[in-house]
C-alpha atoms as a PDB file:
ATOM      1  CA  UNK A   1      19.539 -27.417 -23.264  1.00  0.00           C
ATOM      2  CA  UNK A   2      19.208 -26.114 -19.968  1.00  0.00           C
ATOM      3  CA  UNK A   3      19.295 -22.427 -20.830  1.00  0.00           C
ATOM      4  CA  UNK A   4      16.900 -22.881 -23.647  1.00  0.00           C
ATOM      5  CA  UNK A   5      14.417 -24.694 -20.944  1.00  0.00           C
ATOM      6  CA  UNK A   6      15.405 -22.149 -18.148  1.00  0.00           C
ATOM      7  CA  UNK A   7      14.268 -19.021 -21.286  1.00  0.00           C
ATOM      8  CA  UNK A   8      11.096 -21.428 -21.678  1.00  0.00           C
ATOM      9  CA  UNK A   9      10.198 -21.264 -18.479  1.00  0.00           C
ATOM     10  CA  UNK A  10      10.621 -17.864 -17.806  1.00  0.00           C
ATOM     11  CA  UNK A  11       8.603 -16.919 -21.021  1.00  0.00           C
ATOM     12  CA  UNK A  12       5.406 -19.189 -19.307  1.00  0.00           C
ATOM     13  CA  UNK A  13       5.983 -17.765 -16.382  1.00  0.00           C
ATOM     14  CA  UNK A  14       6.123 -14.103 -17.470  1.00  0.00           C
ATOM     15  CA  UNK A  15       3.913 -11.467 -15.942  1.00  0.00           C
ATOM     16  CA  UNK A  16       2.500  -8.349 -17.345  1.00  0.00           C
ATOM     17  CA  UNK A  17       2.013  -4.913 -16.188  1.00  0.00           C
ATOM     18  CA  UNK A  18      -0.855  -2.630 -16.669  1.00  0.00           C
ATOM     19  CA  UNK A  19      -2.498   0.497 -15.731  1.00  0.00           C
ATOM     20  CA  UNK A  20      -5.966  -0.022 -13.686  1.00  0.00           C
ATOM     21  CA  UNK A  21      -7.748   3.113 -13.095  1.00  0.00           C
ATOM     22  CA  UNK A  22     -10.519   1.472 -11.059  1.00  0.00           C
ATOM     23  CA  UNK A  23     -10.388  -1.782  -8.858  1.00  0.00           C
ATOM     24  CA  UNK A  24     -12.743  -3.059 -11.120  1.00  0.00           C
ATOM     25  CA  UNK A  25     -10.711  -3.438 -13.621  1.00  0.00           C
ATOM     26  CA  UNK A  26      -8.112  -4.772 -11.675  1.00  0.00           C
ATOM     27  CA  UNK A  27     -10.112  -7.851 -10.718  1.00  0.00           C
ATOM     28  CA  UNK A  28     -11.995  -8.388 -13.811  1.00  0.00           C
ATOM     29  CA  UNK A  29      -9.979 -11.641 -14.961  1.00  0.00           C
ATOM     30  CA  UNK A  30     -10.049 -13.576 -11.736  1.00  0.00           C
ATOM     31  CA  UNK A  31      -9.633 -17.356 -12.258  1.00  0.00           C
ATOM     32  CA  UNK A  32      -9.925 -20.541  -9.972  1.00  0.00           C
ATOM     33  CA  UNK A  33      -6.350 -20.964  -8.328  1.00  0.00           C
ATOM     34  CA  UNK A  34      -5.190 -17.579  -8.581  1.00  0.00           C
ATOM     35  CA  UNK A  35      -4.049 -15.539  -5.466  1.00  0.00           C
ATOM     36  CA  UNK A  36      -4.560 -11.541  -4.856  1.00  0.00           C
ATOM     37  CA  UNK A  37      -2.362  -9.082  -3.181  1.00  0.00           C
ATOM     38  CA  UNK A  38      -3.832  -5.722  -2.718  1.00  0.00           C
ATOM     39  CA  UNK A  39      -1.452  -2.608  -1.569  1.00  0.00           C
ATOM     40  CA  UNK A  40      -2.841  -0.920   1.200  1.00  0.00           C
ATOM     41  CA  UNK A  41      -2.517   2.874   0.953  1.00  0.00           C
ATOM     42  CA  UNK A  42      -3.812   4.248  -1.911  1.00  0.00           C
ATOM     43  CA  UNK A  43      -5.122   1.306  -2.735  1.00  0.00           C
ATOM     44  CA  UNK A  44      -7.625  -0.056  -0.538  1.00  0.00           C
ATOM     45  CA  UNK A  45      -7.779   2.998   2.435  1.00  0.00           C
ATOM     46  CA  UNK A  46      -6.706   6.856   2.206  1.00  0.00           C
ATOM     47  CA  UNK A  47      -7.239   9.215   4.822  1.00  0.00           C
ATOM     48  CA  UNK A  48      -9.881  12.532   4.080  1.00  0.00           C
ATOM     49  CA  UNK A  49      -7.435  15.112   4.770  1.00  0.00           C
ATOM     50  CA  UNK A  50      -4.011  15.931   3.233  1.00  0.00           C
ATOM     51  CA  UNK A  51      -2.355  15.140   6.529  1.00  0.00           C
ATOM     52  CA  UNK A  52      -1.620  11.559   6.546  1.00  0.00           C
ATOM     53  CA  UNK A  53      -2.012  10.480   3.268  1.00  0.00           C
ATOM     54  CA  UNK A  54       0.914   8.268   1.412  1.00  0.00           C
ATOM     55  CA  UNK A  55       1.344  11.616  -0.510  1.00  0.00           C
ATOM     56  CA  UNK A  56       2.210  13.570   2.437  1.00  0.00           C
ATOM     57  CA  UNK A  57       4.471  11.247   3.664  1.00  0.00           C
ATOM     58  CA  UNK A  58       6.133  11.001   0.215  1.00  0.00           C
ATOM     59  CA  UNK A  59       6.302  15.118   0.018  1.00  0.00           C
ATOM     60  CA  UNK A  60       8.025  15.064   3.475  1.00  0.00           C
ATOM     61  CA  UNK A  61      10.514  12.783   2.910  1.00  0.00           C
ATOM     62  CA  UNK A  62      11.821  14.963  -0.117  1.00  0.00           C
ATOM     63  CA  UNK A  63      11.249  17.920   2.028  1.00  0.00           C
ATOM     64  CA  UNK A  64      13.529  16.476   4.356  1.00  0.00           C
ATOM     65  CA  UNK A  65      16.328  14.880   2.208  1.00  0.00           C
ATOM     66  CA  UNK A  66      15.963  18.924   0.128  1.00  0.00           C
ATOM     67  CA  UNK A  67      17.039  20.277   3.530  1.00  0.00           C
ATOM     68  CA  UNK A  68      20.457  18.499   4.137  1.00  0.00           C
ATOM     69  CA  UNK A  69      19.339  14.918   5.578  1.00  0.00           C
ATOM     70  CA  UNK A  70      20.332  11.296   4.168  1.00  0.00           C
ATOM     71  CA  UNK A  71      17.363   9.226   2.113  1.00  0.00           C
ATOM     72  CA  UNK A  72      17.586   7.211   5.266  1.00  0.00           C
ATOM     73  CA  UNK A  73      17.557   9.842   7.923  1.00  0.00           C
ATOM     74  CA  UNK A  74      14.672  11.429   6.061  1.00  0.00           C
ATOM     75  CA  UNK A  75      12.328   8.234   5.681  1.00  0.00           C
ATOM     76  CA  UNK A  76      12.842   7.465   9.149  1.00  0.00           C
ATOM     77  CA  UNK A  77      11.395  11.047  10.724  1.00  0.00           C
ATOM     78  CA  UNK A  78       8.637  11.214   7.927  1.00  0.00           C
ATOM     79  CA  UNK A  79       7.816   7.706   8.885  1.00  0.00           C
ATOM     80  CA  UNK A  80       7.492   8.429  12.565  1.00  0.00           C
ATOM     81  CA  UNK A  81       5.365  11.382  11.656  1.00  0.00           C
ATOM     82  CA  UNK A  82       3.129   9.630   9.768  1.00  0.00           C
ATOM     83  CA  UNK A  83       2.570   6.984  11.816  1.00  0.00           C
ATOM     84  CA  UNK A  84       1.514   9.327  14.983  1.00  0.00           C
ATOM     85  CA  UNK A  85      -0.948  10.775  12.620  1.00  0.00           C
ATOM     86  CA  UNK A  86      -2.728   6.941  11.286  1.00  0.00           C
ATOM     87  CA  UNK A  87      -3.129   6.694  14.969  1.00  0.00           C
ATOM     88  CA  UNK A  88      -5.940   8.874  15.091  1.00  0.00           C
ATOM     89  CA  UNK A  89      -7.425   9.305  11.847  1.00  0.00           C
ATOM     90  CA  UNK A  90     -10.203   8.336  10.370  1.00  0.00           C
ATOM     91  CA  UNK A  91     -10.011   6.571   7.054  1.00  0.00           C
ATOM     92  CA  UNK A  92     -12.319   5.688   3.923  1.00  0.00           C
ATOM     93  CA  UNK A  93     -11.958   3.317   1.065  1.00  0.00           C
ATOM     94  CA  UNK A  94     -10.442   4.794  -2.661  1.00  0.00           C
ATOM     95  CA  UNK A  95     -13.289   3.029  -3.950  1.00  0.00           C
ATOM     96  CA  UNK A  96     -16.913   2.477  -2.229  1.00  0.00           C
ATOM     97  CA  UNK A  97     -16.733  -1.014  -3.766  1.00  0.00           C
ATOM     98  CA  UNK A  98     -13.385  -1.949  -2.890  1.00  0.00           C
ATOM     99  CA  UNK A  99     -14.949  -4.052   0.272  1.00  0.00           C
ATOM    100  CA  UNK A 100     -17.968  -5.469  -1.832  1.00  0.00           C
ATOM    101  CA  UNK A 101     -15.108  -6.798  -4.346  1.00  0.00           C
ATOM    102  CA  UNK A 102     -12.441  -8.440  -1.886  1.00  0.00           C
ATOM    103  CA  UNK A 103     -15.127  -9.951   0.313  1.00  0.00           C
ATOM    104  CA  UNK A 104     -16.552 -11.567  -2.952  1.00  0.00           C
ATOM    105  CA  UNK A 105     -13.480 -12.906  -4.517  1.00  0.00           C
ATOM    106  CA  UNK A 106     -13.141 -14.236  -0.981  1.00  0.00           C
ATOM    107  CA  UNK A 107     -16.628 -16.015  -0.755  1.00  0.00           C
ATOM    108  CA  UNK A 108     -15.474 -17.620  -4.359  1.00  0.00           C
ATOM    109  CA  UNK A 109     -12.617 -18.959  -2.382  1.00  0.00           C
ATOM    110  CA  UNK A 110     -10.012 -17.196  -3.665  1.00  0.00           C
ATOM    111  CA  UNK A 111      -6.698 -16.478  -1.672  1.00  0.00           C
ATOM    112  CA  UNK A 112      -6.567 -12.704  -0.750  1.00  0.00           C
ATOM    113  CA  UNK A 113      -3.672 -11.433   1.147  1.00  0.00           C
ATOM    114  CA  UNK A 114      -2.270  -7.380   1.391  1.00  0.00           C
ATOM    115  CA  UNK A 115       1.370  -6.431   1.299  1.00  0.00           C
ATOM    116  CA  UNK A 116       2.234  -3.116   3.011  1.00  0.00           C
ATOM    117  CA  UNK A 117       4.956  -0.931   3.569  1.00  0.00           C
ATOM    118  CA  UNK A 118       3.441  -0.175   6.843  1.00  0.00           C
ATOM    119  CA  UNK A 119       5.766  -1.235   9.537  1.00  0.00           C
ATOM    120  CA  UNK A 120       4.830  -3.843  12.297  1.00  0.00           C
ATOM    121  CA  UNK A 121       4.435  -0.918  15.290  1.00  0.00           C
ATOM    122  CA  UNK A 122       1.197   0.222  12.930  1.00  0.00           C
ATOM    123  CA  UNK A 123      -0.459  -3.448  12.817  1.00  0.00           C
ATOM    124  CA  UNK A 124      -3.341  -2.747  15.789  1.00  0.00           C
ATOM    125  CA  UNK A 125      -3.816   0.544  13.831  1.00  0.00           C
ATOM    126  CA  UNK A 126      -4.029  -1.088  10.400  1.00  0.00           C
ATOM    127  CA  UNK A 127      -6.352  -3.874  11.794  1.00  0.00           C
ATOM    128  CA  UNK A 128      -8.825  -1.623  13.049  1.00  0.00           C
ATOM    129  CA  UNK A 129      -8.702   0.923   9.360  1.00  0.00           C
ATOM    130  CA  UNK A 130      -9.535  -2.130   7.831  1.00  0.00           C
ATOM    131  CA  UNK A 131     -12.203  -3.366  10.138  1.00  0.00           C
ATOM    132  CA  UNK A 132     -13.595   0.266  10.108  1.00  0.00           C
ATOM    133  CA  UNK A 133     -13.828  -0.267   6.257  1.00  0.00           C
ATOM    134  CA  UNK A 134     -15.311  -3.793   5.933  1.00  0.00           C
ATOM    135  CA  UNK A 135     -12.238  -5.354   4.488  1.00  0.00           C
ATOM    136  CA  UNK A 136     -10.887  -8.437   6.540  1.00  0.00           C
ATOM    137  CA  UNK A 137      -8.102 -10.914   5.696  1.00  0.00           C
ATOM    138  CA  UNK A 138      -6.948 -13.803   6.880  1.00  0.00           C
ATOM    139  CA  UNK A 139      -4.231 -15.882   7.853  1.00  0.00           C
ATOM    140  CA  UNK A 140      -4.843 -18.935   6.358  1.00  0.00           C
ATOM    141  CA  UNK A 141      -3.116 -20.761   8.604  1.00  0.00           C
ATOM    142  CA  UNK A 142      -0.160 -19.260   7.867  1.00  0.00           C
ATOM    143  CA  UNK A 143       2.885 -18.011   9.524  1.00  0.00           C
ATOM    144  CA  UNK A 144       5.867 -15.321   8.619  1.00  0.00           C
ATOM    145  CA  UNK A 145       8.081 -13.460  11.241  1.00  0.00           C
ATOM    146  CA  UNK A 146      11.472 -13.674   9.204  1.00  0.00           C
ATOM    147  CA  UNK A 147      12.779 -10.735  10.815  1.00  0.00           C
ATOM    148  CA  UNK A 148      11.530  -7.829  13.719  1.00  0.00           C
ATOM    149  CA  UNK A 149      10.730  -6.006  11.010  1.00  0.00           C
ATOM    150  CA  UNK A 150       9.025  -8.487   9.659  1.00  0.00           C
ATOM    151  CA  UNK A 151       5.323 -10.154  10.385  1.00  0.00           C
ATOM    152  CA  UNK A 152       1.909 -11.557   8.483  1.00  0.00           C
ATOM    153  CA  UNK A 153      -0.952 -10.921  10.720  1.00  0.00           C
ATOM    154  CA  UNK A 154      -4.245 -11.636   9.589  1.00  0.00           C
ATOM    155  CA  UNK A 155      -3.384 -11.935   5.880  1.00  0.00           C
ATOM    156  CA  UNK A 156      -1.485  -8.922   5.988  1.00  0.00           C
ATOM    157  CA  UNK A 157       2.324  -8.730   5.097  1.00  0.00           C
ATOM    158  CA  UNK A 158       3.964  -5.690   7.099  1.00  0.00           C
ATOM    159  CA  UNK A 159       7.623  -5.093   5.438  1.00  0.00           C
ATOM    160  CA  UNK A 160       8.208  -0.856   6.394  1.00  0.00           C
ATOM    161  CA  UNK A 161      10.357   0.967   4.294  1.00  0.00           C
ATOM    162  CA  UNK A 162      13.749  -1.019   4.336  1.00  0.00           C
ATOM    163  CA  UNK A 163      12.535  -3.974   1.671  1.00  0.00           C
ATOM    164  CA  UNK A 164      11.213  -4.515  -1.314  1.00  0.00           C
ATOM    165  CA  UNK A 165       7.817  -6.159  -2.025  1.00  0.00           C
ATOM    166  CA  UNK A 166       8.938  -8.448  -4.627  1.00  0.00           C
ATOM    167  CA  UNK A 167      11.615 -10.317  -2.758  1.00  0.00           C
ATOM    168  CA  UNK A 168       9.384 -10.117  -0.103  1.00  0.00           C
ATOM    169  CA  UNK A 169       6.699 -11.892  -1.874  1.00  0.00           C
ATOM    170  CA  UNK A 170       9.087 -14.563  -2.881  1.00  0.00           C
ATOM    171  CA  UNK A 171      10.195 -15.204   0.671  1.00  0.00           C
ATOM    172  CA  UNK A 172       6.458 -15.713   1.960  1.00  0.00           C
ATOM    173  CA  UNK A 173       5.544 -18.186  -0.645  1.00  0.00           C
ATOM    174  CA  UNK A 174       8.861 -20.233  -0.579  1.00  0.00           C
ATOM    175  CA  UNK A 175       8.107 -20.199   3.370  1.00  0.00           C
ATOM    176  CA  UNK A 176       4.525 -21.597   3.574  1.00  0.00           C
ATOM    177  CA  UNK A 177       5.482 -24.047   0.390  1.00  0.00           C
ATOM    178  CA  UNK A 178       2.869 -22.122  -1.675  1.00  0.00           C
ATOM    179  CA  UNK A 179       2.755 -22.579  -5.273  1.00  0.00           C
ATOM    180  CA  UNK A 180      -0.124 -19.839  -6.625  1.00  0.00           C
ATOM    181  CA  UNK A 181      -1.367 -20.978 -10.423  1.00  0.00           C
ATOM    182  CA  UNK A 182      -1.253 -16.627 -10.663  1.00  0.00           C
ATOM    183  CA  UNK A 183      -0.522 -14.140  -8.766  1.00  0.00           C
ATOM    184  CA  UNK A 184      -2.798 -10.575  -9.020  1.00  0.00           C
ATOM    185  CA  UNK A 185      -0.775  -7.990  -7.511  1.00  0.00           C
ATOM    186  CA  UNK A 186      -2.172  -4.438  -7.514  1.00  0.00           C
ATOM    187  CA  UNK A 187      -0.487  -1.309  -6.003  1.00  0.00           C
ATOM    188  CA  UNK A 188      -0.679   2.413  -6.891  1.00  0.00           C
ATOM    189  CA  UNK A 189       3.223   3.056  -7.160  1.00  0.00           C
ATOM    190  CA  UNK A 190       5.048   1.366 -10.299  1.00  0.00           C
ATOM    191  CA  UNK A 191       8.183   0.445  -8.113  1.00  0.00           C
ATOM    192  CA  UNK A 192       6.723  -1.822  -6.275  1.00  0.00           C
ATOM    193  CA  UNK A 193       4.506  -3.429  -9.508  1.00  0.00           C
ATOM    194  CA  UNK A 194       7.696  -3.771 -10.776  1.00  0.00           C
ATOM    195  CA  UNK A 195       9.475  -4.913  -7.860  1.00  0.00           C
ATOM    196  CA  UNK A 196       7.064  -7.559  -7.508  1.00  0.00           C
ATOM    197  CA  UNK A 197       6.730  -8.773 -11.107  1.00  0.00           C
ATOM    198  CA  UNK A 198      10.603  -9.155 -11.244  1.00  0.00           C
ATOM    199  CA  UNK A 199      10.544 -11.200  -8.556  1.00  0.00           C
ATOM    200  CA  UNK A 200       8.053 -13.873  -9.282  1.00  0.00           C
ATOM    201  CA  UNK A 201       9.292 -13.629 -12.949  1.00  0.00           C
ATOM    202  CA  UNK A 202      12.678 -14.509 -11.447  1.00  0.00           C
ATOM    203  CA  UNK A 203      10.430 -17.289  -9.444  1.00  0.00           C
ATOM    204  CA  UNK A 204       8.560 -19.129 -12.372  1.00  0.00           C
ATOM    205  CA  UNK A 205       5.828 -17.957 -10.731  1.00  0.00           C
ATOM    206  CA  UNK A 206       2.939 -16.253 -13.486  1.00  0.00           C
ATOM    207  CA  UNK A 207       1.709 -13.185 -12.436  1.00  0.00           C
ATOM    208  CA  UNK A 208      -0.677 -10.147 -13.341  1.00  0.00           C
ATOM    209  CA  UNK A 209       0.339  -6.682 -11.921  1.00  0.00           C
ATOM    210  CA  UNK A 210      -1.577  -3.888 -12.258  1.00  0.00           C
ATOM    211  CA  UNK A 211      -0.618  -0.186 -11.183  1.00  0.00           C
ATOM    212  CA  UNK A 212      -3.667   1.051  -9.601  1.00  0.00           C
ATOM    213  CA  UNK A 213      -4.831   4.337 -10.468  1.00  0.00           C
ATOM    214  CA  UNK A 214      -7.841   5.417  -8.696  1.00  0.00           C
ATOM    215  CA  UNK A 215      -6.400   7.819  -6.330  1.00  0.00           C
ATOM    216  CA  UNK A 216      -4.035   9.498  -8.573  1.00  0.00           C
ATOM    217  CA  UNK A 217      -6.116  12.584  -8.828  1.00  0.00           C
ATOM    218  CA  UNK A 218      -5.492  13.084  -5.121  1.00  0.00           C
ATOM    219  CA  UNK A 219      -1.858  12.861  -5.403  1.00  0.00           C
ATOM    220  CA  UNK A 220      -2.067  15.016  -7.850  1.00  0.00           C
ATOM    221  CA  UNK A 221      -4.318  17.543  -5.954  1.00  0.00           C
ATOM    222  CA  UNK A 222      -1.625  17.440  -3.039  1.00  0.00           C
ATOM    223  CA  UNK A 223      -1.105  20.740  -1.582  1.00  0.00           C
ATOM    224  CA  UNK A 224       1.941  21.183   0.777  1.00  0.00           C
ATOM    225  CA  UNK A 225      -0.136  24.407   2.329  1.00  0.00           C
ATOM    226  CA  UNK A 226      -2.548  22.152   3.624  1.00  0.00           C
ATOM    227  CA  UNK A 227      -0.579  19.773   4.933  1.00  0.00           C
ATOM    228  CA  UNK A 228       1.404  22.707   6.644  1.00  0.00           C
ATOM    229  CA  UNK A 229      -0.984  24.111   8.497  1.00  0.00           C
ATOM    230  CA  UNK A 230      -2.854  20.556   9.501  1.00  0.00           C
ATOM    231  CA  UNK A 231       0.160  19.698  10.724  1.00  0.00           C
ATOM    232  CA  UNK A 232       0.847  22.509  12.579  1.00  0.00           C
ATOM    233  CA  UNK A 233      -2.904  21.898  14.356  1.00  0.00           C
ATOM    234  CA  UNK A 234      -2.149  18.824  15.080  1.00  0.00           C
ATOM    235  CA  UNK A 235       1.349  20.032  17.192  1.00  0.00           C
ATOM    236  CA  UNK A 236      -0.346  22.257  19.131  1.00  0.00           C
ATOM    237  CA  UNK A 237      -3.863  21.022  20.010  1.00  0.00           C
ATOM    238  CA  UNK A 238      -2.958  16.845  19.123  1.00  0.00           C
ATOM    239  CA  UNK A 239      -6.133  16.237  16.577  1.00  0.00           C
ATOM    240  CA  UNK A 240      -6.956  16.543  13.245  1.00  0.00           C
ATOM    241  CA  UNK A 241      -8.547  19.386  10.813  1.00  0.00           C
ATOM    242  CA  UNK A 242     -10.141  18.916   7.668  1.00  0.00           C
ATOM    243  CA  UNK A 243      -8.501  20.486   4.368  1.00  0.00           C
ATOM    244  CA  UNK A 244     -11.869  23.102   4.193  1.00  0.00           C
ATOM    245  CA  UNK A 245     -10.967  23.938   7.787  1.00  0.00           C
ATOM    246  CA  UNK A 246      -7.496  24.197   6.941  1.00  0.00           C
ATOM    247  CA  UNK A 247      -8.120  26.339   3.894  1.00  0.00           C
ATOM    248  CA  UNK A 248     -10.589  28.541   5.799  1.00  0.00           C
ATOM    249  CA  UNK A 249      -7.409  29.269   8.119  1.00  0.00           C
ATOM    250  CA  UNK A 250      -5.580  29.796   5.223  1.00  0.00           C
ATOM    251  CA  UNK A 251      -7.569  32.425   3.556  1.00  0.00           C
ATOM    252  CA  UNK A 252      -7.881  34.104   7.159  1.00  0.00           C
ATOM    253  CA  UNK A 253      -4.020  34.852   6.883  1.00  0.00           C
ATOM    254  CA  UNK A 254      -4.592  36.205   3.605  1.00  0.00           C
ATOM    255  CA  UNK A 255      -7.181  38.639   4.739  1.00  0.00           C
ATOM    256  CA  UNK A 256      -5.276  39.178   8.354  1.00  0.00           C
ATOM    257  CA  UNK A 257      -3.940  42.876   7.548  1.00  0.00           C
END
């Protein structure tokens, strides 16, 4: 009896994937009760040029576990990279109506959180991308510091690269006694959709996830040259180029003789 009505409540309880190529779509079944947790990069912000973007970061760690280092070794000098450049760049929205849409679900009084991989150094940073964009969170009340590494601040979950959303997730909830009718979870990488559904599966919590798709075209569009010679600029004089400027000094090489 008690494994058929542990199966039984894991089949109510089960959560679905799917692909959501605008944020739109994403949000288009809302219901009374339900909570939201948005990813951050790629999701809600992305920076303008190559340099800084999640893809960049995800291209440099492979460039640096290619050249000899551990998957450890290399996520923690991309990281440290990346985060000198969110410093001091600018940032824009995937979508235009990404802020029109969270600050509405928010004025039906629906719980809105985000859940980043950004770690807790990048907070003050993150704070003011967001604010730049329109798109606040809050608290609720709430508080979560499980770990240095750890921290909610202002409705958003900091984790950095050494855990996994889903247990993650799980922990918060369990800590503040929540107990979310559904949770909407949308994020533009399919490990951590997955991460996350296992995890409230595992929970008896119901849940949506959707992989966000809306910036895949830039990922797609990456271009290590770019990001080469941004990066390069940003060594020497400590600012940022644009990827025309960078492909104007591109093409000059070409034509240098």
């Amino acid at each position: 009896m008690n494994i058929i009505f542990a199966l039984l409540i894991a089949f109510m309880a089960r959560a679905e994937i799917r692909e959501a190529p605008s944020m739109v779509d994403a949000l288009a079944d809302i219901r009374p009760g339900d909570v939201v947790v948005f990813d951050i990069d790629n999701t809600l912000l992305e920076t303008p040029q190559v340099l800084g973007s999640d893809q960049w970061y995800t291209a440099n760690v492979a460039a640096l576990v290619k050249s000899g280092l551990s998957e450890d070794q290399a996520g923690a000098i991309a990281l440290k990279q990346w985060d000198q450049v969110q410093r001091i760049t600018r940032v824009r929205t995937v979508e235009k109506i990404t802020p029109h849409l969270v600050r509405s679900l928010q004025r039906l009084g629906v719980m809105t959180f985000a859940l980043t991989a950004r770690p807790v150094q990048l907070i003050e940073t993150t704070l003011q991308q967001l604010d730049s964009q329109g798109i606040y969170f809050s608290s609720h009340g709430y508080r979560f510091h499980p770990a240095p590494d750890l921290r909610l601040r202002h409705g958003i979950i900091f984790i950095g690269i050494n855990y996994y959303k889903g247990p993650v997730l799980n922990q918060f909830f369990a800590a503040q006694g929540l107990k979310p009718r559904r949770v909407i979870f949308i994020d533009d990488k399919i490990a951590n959709v997955q991460s996350v559904e296992s995890a409230l599966a595992a929970a008896g919590i119901p849940s949506l996830e959707f992989r966000y798709g809306a910036a895949d075209h830039e990922v797609q569009a990456y271009r290590a040259d770019l990001a080469e010679v941004e990066w390069t600029y940003f060594l020497r004089h400590g600012g940022l180029i644009s990827d025309t400027q960078a492909a104007q000094k591109l093409r000059g090489k070409v034509q240098s003789p």
